[in-house]
N, C-alpha and C. Protein backbone atom coordinates (compact mmCIF):
# COMPACT_ATOMS: atom_id res chain seq x y z
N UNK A 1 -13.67 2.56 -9.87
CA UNK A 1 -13.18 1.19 -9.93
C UNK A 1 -11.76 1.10 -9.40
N UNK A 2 -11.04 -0.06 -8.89
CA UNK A 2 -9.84 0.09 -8.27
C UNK A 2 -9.01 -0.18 -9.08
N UNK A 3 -7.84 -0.15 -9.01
CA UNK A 3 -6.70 -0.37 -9.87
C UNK A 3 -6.53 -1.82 -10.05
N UNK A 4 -6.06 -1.96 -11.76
CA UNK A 4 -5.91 -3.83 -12.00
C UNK A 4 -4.82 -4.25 -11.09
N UNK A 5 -3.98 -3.39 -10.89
CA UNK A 5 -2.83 -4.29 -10.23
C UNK A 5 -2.68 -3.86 -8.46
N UNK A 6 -4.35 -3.76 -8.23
CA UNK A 6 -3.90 -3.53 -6.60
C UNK A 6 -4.51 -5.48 -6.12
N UNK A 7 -3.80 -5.47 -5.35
CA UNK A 7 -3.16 -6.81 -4.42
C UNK A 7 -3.76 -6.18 -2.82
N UNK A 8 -4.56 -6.44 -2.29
CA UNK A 8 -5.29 -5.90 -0.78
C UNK A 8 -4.51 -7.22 0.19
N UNK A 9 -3.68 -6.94 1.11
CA UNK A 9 -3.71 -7.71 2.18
C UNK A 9 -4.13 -6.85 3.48
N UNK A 10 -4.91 -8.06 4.57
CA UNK A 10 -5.25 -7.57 5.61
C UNK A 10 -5.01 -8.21 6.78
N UNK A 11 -4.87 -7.63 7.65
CA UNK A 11 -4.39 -8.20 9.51
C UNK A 11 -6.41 -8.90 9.75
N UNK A 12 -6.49 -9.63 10.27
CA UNK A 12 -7.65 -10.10 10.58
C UNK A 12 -8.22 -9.59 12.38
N UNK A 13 -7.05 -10.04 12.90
CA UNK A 13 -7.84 -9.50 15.03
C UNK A 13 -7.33 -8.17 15.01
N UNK A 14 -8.95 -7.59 15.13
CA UNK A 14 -8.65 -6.03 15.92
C UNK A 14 -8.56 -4.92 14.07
N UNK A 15 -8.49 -5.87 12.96
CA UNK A 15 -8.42 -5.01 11.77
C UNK A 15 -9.96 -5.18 11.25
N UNK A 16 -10.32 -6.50 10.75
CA UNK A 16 -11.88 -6.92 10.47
C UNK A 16 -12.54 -6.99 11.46
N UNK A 17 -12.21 -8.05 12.34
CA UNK A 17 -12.86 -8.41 13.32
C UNK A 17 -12.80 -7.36 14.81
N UNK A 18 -14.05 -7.06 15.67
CA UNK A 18 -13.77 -5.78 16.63
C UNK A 18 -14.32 -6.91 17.99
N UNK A 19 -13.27 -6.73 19.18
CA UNK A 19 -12.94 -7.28 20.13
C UNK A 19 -14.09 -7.04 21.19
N UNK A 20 -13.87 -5.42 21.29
CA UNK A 20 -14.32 -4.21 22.14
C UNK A 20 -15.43 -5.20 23.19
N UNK A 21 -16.73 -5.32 22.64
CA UNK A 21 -17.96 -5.62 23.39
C UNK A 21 -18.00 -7.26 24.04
N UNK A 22 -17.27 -7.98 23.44
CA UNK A 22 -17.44 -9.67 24.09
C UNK A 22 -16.03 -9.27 25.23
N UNK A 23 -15.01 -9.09 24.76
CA UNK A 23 -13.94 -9.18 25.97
C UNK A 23 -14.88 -8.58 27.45
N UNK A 24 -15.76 -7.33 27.02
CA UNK A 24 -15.99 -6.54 28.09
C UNK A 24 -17.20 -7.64 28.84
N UNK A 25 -17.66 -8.04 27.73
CA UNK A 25 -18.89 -8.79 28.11
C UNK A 25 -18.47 -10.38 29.25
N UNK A 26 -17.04 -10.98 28.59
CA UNK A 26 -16.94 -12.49 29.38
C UNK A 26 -16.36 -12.02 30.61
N UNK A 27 -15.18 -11.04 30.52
CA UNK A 27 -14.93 -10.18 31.99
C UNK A 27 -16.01 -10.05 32.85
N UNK A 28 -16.78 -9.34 32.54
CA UNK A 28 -18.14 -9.42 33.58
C UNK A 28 -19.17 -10.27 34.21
N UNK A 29 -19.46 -11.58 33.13
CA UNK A 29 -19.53 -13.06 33.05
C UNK A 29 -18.97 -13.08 34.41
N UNK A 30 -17.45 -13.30 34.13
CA UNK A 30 -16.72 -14.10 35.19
C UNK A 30 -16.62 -13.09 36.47
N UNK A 31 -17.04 -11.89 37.10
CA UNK A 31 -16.50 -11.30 38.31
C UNK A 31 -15.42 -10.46 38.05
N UNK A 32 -14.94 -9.96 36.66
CA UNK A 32 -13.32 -10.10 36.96
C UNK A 32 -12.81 -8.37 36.68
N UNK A 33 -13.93 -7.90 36.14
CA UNK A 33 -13.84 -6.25 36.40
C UNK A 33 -15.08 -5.82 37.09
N UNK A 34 -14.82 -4.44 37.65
CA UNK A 34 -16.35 -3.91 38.70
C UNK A 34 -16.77 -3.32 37.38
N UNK A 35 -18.12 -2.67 37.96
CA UNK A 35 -18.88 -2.06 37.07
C UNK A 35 -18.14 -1.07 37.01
N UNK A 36 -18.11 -0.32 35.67
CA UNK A 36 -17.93 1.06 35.15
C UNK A 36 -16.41 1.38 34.57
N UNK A 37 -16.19 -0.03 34.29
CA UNK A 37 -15.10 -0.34 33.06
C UNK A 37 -15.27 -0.19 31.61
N UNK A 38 -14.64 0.39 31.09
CA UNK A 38 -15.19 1.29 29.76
C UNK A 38 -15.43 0.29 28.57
N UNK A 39 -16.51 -0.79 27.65
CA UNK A 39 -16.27 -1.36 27.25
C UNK A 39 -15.75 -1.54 25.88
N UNK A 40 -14.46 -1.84 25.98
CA UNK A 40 -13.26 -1.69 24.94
C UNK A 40 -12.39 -2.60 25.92
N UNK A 41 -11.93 -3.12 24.57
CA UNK A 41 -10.15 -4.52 25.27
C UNK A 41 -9.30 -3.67 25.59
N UNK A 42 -9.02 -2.52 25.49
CA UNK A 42 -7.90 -2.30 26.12
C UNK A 42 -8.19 -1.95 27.48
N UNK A 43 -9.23 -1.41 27.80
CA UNK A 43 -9.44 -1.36 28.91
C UNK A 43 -10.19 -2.33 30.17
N UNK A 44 -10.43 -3.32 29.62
CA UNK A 44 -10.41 -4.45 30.24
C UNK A 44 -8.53 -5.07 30.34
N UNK A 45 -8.20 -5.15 29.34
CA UNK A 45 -6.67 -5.40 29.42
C UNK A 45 -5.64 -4.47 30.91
N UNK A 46 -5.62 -3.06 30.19
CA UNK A 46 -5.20 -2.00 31.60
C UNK A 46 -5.35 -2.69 33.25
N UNK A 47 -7.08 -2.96 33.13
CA UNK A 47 -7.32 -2.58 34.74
C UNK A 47 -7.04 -4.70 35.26
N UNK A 48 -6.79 -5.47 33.91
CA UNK A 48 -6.54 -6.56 34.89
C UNK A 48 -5.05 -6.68 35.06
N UNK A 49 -4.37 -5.72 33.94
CA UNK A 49 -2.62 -5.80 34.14
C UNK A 49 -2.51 -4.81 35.57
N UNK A 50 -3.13 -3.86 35.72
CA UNK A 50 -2.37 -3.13 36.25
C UNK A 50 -3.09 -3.64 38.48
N UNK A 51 -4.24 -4.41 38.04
CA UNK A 51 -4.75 -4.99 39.38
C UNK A 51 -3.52 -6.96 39.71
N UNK A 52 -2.43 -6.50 38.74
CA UNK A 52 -1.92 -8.24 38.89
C UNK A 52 -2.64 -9.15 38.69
N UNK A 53 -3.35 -9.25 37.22
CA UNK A 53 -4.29 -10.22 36.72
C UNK A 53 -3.77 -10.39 35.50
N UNK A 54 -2.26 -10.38 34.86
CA UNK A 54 -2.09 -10.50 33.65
C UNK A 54 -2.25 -11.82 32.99
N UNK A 55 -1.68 -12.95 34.18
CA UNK A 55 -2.61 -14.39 34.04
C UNK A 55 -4.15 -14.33 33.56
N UNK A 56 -5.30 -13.86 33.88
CA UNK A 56 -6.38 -13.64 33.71
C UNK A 56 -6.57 -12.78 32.34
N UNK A 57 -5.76 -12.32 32.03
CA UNK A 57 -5.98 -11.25 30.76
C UNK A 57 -5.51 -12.74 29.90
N UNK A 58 -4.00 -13.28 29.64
CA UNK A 58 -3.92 -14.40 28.89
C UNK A 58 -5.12 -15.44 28.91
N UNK A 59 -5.24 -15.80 29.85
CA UNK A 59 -6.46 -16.69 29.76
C UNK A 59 -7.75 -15.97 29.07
N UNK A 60 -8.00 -14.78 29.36
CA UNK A 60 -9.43 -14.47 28.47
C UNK A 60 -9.24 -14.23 27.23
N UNK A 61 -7.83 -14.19 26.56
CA UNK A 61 -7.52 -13.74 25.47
C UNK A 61 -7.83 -15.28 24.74
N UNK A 62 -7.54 -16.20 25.25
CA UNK A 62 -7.55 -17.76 24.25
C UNK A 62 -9.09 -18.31 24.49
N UNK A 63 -9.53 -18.26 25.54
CA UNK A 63 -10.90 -18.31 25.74
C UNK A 63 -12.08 -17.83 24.70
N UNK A 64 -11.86 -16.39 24.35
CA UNK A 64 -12.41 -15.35 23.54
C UNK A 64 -12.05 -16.22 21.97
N UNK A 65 -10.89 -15.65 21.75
CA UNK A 65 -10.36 -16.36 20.71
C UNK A 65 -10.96 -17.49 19.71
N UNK A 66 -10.68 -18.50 20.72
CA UNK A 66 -11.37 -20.20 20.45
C UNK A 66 -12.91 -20.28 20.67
N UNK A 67 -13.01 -19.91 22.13
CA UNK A 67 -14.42 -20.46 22.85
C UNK A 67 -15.85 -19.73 21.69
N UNK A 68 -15.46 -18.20 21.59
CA UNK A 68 -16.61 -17.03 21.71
C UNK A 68 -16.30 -16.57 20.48
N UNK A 69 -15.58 -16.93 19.59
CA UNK A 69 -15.72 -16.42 18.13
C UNK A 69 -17.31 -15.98 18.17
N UNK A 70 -18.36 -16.99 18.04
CA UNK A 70 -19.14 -16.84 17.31
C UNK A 70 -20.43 -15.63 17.91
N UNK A 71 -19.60 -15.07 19.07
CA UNK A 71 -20.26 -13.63 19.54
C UNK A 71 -19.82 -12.70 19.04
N UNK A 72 -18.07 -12.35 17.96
CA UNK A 72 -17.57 -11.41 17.63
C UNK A 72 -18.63 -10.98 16.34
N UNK A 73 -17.95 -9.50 16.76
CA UNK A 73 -18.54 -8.97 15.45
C UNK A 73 -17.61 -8.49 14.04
N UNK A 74 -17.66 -7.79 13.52
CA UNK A 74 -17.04 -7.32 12.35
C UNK A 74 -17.16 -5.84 12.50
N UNK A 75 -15.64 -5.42 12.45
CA UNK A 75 -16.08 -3.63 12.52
C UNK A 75 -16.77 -2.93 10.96
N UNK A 76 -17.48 -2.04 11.64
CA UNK A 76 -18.36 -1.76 10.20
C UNK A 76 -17.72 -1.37 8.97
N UNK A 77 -18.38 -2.06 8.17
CA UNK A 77 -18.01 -1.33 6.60
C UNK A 77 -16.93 -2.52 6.24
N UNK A 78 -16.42 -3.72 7.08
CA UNK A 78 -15.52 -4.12 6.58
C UNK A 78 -15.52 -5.52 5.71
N UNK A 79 -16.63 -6.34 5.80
CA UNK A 79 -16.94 -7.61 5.31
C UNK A 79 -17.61 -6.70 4.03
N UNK A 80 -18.51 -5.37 3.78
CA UNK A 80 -18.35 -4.97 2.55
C UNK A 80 -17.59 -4.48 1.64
N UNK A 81 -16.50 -4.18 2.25
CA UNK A 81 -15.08 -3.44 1.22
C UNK A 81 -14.41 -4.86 0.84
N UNK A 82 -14.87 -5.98 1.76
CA UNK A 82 -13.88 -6.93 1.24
C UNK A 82 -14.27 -7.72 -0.12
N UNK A 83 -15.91 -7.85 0.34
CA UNK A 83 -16.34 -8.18 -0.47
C UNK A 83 -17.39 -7.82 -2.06
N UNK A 84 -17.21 -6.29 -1.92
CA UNK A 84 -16.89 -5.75 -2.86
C UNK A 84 -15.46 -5.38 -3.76
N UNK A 85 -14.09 -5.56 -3.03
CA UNK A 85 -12.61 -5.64 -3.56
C UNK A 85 -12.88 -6.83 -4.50
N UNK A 86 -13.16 -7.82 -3.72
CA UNK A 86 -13.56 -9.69 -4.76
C UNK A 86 -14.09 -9.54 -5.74
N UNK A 87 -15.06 -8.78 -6.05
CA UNK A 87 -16.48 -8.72 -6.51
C UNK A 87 -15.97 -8.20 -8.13
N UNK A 88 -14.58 -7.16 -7.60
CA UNK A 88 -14.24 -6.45 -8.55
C UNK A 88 -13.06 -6.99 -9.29
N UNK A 89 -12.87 -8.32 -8.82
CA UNK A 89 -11.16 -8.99 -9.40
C UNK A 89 -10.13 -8.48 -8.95
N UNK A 90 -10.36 -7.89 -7.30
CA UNK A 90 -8.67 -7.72 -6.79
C UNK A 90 -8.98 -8.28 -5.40
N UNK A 91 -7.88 -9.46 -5.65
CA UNK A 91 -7.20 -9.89 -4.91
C UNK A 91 -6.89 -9.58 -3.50
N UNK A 92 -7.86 -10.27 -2.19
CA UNK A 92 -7.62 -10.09 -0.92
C UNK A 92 -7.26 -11.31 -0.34
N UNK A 93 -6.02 -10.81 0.45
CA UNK A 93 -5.38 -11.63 1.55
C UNK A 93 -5.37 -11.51 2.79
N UNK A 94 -6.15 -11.97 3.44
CA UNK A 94 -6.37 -12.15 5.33
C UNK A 94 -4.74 -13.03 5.46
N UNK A 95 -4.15 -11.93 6.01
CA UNK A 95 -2.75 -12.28 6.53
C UNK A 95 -2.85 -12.43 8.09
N UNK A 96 -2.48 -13.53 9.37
CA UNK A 96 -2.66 -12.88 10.39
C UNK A 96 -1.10 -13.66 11.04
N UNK A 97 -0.86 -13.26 12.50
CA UNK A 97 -0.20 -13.72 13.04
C UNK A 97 -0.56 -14.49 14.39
N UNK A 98 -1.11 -15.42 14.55
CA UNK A 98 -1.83 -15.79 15.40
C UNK A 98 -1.66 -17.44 15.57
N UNK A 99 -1.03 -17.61 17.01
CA UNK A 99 -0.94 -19.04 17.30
C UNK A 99 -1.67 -19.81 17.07
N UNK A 100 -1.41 -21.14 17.24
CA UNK A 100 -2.78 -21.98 17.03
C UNK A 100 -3.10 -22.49 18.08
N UNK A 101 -2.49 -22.60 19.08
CA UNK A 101 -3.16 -22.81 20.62
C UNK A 101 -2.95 -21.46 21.74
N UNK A 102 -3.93 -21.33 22.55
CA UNK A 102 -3.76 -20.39 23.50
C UNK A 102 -1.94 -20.32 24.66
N UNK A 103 -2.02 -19.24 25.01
CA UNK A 103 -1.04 -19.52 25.84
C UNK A 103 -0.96 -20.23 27.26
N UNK A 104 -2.17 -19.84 27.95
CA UNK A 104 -2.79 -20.82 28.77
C UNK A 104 -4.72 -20.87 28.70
N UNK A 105 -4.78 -21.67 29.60
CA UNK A 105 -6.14 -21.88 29.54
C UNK A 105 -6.31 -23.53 28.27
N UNK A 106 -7.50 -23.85 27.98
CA UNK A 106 -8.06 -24.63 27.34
C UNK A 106 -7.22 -24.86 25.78
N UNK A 107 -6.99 -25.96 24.85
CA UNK A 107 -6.58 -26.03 24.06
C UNK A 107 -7.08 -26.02 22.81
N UNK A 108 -7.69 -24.42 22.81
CA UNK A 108 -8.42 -24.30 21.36
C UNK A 108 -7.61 -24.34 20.20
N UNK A 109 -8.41 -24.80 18.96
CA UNK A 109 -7.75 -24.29 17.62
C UNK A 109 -7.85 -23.09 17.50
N UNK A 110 -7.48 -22.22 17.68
CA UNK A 110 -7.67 -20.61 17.23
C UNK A 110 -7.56 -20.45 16.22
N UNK A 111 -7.02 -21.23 15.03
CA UNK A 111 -6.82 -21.28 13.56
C UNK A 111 -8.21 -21.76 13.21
N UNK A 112 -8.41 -22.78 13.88
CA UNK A 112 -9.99 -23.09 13.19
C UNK A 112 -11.25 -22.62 13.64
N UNK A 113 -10.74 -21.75 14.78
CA UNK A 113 -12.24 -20.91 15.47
C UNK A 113 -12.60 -19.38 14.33
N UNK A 114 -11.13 -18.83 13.96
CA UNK A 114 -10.67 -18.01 13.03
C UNK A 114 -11.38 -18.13 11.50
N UNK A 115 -11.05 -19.28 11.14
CA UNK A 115 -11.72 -19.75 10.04
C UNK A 115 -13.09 -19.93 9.91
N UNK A 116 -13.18 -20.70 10.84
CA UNK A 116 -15.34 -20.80 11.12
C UNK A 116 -15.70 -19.08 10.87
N UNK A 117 -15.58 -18.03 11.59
CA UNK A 117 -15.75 -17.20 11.32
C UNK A 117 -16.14 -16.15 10.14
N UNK A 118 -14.50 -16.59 9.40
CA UNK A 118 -14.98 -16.34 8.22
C UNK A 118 -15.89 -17.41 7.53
N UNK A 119 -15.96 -18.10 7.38
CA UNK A 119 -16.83 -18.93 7.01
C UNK A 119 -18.66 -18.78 6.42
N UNK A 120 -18.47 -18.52 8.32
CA UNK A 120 -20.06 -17.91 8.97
C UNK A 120 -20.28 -16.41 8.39
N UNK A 121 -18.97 -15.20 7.83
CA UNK A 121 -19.52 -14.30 7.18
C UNK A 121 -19.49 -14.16 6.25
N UNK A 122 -19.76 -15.46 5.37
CA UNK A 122 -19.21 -15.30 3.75
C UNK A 122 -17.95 -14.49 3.26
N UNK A 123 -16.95 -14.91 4.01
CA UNK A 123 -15.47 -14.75 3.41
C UNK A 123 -14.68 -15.76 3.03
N UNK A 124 -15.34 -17.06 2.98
CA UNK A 124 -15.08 -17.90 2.68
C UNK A 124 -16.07 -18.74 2.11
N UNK A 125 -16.03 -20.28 1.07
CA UNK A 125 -17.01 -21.15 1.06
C UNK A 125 -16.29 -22.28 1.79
N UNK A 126 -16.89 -23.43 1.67
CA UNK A 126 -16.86 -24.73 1.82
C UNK A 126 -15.45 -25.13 1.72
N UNK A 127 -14.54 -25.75 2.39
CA UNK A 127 -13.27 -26.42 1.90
C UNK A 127 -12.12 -25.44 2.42
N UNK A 128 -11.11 -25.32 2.13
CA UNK A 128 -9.78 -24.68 1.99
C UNK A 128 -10.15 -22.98 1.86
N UNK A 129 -9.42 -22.14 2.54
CA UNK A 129 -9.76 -20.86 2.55
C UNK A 129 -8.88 -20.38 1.76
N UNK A 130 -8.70 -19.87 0.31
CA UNK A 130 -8.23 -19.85 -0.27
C UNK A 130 -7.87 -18.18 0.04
N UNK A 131 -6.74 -17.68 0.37
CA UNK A 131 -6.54 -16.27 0.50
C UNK A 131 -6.02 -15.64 1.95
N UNK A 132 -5.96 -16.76 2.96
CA UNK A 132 -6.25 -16.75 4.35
C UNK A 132 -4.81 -17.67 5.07
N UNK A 133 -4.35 -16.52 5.39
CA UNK A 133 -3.30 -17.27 5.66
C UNK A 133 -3.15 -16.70 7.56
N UNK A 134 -2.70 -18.03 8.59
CA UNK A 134 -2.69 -17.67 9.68
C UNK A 134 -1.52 -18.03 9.90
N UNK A 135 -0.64 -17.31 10.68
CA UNK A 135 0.88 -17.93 10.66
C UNK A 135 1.30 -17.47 12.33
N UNK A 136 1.90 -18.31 12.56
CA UNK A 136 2.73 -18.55 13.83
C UNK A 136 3.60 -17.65 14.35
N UNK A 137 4.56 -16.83 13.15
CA UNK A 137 5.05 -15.78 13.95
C UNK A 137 5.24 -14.85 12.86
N UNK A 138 5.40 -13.62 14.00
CA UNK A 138 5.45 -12.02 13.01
C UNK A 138 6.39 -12.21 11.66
N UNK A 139 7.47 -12.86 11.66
CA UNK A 139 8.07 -13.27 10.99
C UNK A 139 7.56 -13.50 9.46
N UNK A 140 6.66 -14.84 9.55
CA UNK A 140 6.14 -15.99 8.97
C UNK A 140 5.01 -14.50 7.97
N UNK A 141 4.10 -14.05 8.76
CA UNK A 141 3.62 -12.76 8.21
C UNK A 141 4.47 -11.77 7.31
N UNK A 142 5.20 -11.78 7.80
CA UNK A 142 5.60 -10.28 7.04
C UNK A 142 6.10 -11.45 5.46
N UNK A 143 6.87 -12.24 5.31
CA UNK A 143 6.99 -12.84 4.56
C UNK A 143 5.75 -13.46 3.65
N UNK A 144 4.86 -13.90 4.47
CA UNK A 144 3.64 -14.04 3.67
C UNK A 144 3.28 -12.99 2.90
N UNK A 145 3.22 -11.65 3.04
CA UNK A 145 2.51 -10.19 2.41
C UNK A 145 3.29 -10.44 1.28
N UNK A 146 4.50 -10.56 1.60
CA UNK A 146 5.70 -10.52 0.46
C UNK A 146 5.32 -11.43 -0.67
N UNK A 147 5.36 -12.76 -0.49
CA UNK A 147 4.68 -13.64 -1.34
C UNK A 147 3.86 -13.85 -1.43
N UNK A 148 2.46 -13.20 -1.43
CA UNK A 148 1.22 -12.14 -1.93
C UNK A 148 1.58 -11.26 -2.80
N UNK A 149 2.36 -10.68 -3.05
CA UNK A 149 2.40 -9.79 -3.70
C UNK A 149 1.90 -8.59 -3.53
N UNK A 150 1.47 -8.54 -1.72
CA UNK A 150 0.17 -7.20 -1.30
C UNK A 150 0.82 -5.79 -2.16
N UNK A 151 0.31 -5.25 -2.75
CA UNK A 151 0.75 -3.92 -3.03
C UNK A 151 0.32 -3.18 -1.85
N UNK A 152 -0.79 -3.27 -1.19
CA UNK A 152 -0.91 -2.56 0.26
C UNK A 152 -1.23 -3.58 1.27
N UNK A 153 -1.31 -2.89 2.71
CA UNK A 153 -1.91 -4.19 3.64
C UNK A 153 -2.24 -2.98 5.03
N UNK A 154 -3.28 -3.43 5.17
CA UNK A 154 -3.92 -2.99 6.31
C UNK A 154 -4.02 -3.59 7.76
N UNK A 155 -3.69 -3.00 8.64
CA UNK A 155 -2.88 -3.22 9.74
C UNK A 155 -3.39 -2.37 11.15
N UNK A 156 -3.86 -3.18 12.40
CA UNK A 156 -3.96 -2.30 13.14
C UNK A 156 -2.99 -1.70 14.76
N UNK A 157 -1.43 -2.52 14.14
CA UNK A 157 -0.48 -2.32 14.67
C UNK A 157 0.37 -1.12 13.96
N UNK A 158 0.42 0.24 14.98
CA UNK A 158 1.98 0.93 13.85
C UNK A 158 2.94 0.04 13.83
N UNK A 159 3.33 -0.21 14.94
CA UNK A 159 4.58 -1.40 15.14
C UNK A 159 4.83 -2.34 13.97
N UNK A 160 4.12 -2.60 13.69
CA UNK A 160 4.43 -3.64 12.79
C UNK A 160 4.63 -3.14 11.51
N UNK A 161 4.40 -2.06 11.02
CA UNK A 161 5.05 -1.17 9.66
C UNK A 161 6.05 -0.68 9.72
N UNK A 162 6.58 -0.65 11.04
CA UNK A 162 7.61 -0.20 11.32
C UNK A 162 9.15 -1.63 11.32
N UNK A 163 8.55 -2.71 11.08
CA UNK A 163 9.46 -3.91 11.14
C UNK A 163 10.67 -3.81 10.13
N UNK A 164 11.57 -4.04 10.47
CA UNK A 164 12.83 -3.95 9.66
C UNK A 164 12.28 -5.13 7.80
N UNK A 165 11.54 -5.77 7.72
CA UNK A 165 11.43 -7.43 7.19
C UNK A 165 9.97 -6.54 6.47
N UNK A 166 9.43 -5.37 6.68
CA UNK A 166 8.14 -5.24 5.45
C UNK A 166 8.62 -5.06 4.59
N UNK A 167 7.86 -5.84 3.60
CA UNK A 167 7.84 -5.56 1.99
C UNK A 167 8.07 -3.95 1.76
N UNK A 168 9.47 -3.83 1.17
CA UNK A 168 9.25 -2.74 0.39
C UNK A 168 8.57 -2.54 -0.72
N UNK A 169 7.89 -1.71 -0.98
CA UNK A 169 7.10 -1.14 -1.73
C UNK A 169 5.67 -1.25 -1.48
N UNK A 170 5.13 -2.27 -0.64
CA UNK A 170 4.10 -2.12 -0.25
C UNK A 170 3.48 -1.40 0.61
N UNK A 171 2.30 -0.77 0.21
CA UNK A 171 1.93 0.45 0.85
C UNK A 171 1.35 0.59 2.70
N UNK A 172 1.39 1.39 3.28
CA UNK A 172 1.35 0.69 4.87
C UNK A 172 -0.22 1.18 5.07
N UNK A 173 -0.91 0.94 5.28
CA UNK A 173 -2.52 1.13 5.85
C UNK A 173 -2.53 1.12 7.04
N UNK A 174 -3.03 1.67 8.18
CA UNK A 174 -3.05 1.94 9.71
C UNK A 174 -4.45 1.81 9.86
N UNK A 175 -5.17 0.96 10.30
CA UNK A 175 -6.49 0.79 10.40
C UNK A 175 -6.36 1.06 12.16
N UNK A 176 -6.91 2.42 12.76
CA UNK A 176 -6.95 2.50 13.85
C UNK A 176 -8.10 3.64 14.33
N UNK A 177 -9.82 3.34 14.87
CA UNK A 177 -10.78 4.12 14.99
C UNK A 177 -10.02 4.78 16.03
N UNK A 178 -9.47 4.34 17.06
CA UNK A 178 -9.52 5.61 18.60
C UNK A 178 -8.54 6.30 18.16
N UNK A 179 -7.57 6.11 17.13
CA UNK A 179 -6.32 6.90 16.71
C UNK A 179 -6.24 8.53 17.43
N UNK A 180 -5.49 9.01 18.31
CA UNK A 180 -5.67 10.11 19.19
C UNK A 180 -5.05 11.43 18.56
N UNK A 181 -5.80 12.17 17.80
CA UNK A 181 -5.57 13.40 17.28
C UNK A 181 -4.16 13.79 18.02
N UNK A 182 -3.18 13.87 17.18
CA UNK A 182 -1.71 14.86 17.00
C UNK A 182 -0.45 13.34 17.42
N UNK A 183 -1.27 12.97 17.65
CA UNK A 183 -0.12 11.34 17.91
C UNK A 183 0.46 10.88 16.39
N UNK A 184 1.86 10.83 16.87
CA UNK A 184 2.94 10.91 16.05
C UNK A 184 2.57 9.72 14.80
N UNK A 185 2.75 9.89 13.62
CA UNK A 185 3.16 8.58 12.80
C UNK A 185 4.51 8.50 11.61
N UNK A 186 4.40 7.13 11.85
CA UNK A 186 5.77 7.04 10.82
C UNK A 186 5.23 7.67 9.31
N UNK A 187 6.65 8.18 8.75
CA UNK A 187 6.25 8.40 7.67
C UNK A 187 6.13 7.44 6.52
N UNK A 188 5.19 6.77 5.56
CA UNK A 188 4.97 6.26 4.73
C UNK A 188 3.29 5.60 5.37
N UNK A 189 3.13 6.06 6.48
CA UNK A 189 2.05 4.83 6.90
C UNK A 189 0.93 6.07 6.86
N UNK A 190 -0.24 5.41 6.60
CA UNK A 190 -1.61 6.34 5.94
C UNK A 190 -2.62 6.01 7.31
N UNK A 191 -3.34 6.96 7.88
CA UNK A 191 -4.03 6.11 8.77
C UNK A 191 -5.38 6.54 8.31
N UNK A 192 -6.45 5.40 8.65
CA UNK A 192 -7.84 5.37 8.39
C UNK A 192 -8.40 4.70 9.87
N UNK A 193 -9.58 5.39 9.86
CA UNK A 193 -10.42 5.47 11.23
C UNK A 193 -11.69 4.54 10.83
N UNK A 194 -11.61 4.22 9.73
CA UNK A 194 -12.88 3.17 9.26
C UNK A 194 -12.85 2.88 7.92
N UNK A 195 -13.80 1.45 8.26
CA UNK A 195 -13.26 0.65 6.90
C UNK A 195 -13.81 1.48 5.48
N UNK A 196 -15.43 2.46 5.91
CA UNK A 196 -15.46 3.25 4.24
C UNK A 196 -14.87 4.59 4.25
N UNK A 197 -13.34 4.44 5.22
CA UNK A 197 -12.17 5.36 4.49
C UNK A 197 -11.50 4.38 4.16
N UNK A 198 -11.07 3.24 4.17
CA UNK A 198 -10.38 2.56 3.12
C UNK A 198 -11.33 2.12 1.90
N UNK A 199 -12.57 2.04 2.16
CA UNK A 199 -13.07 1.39 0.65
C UNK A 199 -13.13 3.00 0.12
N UNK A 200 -13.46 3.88 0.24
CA UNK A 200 -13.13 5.53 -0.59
C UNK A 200 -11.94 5.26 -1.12
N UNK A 201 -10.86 5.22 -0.33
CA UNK A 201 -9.26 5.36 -0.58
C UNK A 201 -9.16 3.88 -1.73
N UNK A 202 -9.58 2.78 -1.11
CA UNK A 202 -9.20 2.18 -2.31
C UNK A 202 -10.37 2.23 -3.95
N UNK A 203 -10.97 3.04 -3.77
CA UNK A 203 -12.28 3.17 -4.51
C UNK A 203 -13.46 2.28 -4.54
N UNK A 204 -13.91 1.52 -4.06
CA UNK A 204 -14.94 0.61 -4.11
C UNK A 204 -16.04 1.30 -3.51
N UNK A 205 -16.12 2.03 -3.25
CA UNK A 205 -17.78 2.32 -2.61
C UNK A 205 -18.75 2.78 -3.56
């Protein structure tokens, strides 16, 4: 069973939710990588930055976002740790940092394409998302965890554990599968390669 006084916050793009297969998929849709592009966002990202398509990478990023939520998936194990954490009376917070309109391209809600989502995977009911907070800048986040009270928060940026403005005392979670054997990490930050090494680590399984 987990501890009474653990407080779970979580990063939502790229931590719950996995990018990898639709980015690769609307890229190809549109013409905009050749065949035998590895399918994963970063590597759709790489070959349109480094061909002078970083316009085209912004635009598929708000497109995806808004348009194609409802093709994303959920990386495994993670809509059950969450919703077994609930299940058990501790407290989860979907913390994210994420605009509410694209940078270019079409003028989606990305806050409310975000939300439908959860919605559609039972992380939410009907009405107000109680636990779910989407905020405008890194800033606005790190302060949110704080007034959560996260005792930990799971994250699939190092960078961002590394911010001068994290909650001290809250514990750093590194949610990162390709994480590359002997690559450096800060000290205090824990890394996990999948979500049932955090539901082990936090005990719920």
């Amino acid at each position: 069973m987990p501890s009474k006084d653990l407080v779970v916050g979580t990063d939502f793009d790229n931590t719950i939710v996995c990018y990898d297969a639709i980015f690769h998929r609307v890229a190809s849709e549109r013409g905009w990588i050749p065949a035998g592009i590895s399918k994963n966002k970063e590597s759709v990202r790489d070959y349109l930055r480094q061909t002078g398509k970083e316009d085209l990478w912004t635009e598929l990023q708000g497109y995806v976002y808004g348009a194609r939520m409802a093709d994303v998936t959920a990386f495994p194990g993670a809509l059950e740790c969450i919703t077994k954490l609930r299940a058990n009376g501790v407290p989860v917070h979907i913390i994210s940092h994420k605009t509410r309109r694209p940078y270019k391209g079409e003028a989606y809600d990305l806050h409310a394409a975000a939300r439908g989502w959860l919605e559609a995977h039972g992380l939410a009911g009907p009405g107000p998302l109680k636990g779910v907070f989407f905020m405008e800048t890194k800033q606005e986040k790190l302060a949110r965890i704080g007034a959560c009270g996260c005792t930990h928060f799971i994250d699939d940026l190092p960078e961002f554990f590394a911010e001068p403005d994290f909650p001290k005392g809250t514990r750093k979670m590194l949610f990162s599968p390709s994480w590359k054997e002997g690559a450096s990490l800060d000290p205090g930050v824990r890394l996990f390669q999948s979500w049932r090494e955090i539901a082990s680590f936090l005990m719920v399984l």
